[in-house]
N, C-alpha and C. Protein backbone atom coordinates (compact mmCIF):
# COMPACT_ATOMS: atom_id res chain seq x y z
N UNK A 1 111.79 133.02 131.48
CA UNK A 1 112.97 132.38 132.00
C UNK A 1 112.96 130.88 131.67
N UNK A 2 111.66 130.39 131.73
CA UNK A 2 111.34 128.73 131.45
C UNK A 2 111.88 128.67 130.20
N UNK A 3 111.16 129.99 129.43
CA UNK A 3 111.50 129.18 127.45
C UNK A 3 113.05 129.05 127.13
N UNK A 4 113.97 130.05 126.98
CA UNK A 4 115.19 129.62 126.83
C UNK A 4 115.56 128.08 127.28
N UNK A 5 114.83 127.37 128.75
CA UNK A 5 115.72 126.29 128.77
C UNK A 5 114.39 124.98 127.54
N UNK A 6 113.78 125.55 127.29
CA UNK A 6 112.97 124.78 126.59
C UNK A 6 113.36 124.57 125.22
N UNK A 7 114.06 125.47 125.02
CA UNK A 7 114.21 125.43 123.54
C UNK A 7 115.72 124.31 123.25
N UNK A 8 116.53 123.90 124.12
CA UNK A 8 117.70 123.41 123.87
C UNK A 8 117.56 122.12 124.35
N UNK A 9 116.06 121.06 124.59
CA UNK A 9 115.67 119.86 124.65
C UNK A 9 115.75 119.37 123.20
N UNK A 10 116.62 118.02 123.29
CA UNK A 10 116.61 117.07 122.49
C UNK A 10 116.33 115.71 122.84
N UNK A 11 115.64 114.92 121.47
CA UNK A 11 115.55 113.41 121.64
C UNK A 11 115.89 112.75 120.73
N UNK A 12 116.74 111.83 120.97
CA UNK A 12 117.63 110.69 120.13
C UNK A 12 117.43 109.61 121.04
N UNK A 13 116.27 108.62 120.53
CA UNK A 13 115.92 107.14 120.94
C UNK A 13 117.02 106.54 120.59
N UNK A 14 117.38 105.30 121.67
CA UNK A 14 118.30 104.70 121.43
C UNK A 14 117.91 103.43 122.92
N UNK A 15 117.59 102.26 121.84
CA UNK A 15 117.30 101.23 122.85
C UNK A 15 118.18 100.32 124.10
N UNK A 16 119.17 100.71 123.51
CA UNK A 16 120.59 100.21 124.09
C UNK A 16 121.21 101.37 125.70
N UNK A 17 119.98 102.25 125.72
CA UNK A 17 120.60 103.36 126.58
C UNK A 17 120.19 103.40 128.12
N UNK A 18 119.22 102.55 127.81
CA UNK A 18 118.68 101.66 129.09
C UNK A 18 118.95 100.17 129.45
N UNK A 19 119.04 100.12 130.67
CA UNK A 19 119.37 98.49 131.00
C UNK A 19 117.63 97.87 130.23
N UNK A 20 117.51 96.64 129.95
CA UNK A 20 116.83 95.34 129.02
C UNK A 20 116.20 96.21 128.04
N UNK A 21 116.77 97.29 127.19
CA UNK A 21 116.45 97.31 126.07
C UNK A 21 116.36 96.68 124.67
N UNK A 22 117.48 95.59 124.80
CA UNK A 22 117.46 94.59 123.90
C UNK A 22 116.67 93.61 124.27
N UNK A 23 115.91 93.57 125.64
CA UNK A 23 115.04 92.19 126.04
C UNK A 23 114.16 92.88 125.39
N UNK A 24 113.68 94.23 125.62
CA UNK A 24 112.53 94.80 125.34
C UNK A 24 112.45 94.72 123.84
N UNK A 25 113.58 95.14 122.92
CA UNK A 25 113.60 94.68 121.73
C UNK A 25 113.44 93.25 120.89
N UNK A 26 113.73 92.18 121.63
CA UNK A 26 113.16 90.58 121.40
C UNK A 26 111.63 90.74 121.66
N UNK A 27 111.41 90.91 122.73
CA UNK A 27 109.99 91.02 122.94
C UNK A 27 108.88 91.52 122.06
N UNK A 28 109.10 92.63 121.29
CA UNK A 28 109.17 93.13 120.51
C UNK A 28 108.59 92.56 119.02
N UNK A 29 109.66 91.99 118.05
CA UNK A 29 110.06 91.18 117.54
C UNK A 29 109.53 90.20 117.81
N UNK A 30 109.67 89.11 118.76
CA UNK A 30 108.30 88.07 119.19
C UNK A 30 107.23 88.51 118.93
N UNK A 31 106.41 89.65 119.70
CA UNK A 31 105.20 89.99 119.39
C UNK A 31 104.45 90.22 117.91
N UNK A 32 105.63 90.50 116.99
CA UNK A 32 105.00 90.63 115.52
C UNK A 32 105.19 89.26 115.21
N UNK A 33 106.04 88.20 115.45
CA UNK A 33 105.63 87.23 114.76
C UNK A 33 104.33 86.36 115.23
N UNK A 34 104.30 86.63 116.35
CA UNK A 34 103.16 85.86 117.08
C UNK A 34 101.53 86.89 116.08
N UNK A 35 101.73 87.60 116.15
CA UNK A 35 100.49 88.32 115.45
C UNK A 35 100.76 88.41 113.89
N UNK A 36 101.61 87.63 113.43
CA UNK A 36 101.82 86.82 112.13
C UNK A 36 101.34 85.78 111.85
N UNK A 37 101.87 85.04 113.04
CA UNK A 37 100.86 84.07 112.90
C UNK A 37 99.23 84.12 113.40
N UNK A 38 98.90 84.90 114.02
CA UNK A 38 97.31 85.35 113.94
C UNK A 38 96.88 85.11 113.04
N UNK A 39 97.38 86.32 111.90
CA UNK A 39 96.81 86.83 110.92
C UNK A 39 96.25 85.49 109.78
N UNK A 40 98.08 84.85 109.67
CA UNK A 40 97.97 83.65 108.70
C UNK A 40 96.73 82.39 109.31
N UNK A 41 96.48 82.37 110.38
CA UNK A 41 95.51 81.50 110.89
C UNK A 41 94.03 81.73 110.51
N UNK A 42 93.86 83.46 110.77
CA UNK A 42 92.32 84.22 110.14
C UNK A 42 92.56 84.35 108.98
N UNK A 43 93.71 83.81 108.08
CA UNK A 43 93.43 84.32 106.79
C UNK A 43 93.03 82.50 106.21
N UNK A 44 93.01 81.41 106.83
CA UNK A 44 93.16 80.50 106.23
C UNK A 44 91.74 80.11 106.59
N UNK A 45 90.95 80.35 107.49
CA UNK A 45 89.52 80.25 108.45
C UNK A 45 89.09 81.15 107.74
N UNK A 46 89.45 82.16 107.39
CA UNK A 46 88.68 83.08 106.50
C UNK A 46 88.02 82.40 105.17
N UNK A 47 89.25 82.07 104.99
CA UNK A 47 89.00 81.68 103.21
C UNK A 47 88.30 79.82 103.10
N UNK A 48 88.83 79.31 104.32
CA UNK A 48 87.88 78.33 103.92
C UNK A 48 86.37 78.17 104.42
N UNK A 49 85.78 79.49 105.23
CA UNK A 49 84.38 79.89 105.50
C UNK A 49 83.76 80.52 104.20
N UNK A 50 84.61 81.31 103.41
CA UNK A 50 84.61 81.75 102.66
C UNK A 50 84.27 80.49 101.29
N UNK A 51 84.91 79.94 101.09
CA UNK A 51 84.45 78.59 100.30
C UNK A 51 83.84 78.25 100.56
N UNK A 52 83.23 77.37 101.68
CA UNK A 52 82.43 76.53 101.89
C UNK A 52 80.79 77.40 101.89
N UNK A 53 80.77 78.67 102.33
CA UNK A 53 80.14 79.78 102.28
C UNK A 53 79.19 79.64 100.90
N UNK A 54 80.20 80.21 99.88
CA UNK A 54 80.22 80.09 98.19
C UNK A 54 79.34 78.65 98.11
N UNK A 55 79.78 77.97 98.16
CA UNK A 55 79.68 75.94 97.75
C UNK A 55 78.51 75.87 98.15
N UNK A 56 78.29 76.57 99.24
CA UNK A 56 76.87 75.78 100.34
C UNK A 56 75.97 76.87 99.45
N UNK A 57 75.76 78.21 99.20
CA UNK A 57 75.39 79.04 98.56
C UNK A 57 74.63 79.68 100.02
N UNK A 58 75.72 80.05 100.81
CA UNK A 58 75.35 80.23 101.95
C UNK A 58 75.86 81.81 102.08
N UNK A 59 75.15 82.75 101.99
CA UNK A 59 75.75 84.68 101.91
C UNK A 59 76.39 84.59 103.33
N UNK A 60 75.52 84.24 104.26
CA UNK A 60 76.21 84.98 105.72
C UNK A 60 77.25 84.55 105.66
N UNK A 61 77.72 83.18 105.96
CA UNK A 61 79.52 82.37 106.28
C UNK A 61 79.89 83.36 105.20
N UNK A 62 79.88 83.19 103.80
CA UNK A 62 80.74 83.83 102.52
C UNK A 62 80.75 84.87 102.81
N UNK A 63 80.13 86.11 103.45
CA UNK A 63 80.21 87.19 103.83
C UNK A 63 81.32 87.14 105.33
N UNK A 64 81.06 86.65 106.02
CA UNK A 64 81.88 86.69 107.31
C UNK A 64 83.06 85.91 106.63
N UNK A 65 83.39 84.78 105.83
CA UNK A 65 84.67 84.46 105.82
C UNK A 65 85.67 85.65 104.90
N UNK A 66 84.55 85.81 103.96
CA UNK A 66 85.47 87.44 103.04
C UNK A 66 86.24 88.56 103.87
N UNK A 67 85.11 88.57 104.94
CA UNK A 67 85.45 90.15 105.99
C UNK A 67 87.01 89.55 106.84
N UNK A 68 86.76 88.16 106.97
CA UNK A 68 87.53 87.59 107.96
C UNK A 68 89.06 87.10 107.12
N UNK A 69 89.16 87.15 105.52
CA UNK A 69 90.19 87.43 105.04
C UNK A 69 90.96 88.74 104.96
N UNK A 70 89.99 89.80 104.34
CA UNK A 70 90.33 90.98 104.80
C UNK A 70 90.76 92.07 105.61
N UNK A 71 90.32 91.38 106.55
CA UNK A 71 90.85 92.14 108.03
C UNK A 71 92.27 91.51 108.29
N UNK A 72 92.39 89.88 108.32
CA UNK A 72 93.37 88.91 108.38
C UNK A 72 94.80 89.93 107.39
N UNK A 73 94.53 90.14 106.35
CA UNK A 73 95.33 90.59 105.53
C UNK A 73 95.78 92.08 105.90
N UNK A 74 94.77 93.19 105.90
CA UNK A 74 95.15 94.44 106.58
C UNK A 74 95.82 94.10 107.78
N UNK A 75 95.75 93.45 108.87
CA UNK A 75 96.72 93.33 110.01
C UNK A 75 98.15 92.94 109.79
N UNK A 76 98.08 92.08 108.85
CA UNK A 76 99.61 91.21 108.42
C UNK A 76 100.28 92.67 107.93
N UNK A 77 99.28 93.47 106.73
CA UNK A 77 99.90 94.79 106.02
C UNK A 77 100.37 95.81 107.39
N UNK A 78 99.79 96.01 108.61
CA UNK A 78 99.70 96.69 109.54
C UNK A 78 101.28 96.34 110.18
N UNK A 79 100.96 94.93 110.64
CA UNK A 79 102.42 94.19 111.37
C UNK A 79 103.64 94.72 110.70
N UNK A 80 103.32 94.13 109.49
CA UNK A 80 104.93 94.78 108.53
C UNK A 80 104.93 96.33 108.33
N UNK A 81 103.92 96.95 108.35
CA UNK A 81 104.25 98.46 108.03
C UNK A 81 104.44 98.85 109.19
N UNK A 82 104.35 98.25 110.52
CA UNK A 82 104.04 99.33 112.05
C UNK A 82 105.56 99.53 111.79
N UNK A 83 106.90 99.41 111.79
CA UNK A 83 108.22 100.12 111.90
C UNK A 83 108.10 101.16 110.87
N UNK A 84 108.03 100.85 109.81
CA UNK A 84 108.35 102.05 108.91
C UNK A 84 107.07 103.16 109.09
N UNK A 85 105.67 102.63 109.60
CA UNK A 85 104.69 103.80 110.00
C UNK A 85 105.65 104.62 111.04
N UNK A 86 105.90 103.74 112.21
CA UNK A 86 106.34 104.50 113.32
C UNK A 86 107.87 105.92 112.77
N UNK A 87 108.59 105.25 112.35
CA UNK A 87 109.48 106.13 111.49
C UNK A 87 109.27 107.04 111.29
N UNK A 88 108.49 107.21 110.00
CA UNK A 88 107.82 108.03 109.30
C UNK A 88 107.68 109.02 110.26
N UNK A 89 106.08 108.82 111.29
CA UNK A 89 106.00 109.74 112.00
C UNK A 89 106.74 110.88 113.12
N UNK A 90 107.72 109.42 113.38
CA UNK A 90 108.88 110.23 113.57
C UNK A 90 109.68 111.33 113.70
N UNK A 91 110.22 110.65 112.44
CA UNK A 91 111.06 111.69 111.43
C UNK A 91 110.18 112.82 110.91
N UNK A 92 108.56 112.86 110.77
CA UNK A 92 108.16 114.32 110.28
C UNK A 92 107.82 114.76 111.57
N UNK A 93 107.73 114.31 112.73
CA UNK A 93 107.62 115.36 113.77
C UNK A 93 109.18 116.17 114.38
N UNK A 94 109.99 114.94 114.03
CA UNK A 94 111.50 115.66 114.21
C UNK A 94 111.42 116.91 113.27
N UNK A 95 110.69 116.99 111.97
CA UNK A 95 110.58 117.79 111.25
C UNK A 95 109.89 119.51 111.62
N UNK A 96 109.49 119.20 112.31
CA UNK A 96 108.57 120.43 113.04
C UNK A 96 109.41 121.16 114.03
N UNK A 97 109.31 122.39 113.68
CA UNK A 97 110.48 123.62 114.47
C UNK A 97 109.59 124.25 114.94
């Protein structure tokens, strides 16, 4: 008796369908640029540990400032891909019958 009403549930997100969904959407939006600028901050501390690292002929700093560009950079790649990741997953679970 449960499954019939189970089967005729739908979901269509829509931020506007709740009251401060558009606050929640600034907020949002703030939060990636603020962790934009993270990233650009560990990527600039990165790279100049990373130099001075090199220069001094120092492995550990040049090792920690490398890791500390790298990571810096995968997050920035992360920030900009998290909408179209989220999508994605999405849309292929909308995909599943």
């Amino acid at each position: 008796m449960v499954a019939p009403l189970l089967a005729d549930v739908t979901l269509s997100p829509d931020t506007g369908n709740l009251p401060g969904g558009t606050v929640l959407q600034h907020l949002t939006d703030g939060l990636g640029g603020w962790a934009l600028v993270a990233t650009l901050v560990g990527l600039v501390v990165g790279a100049g540990l990373w130099a001075l690292g090199s220069h001094a002929q120092n492995y550990q700093q040049s090792f920690v400032g490398r890791r500390t560009v790298l990571v810096s950079a995968l997050g920035a790649l992360l920030v900009g891909a998290a909408p179209a990741l989220v999508n994605f997953f999405f849309h292929a679970g909308q995909g599943v019958h």
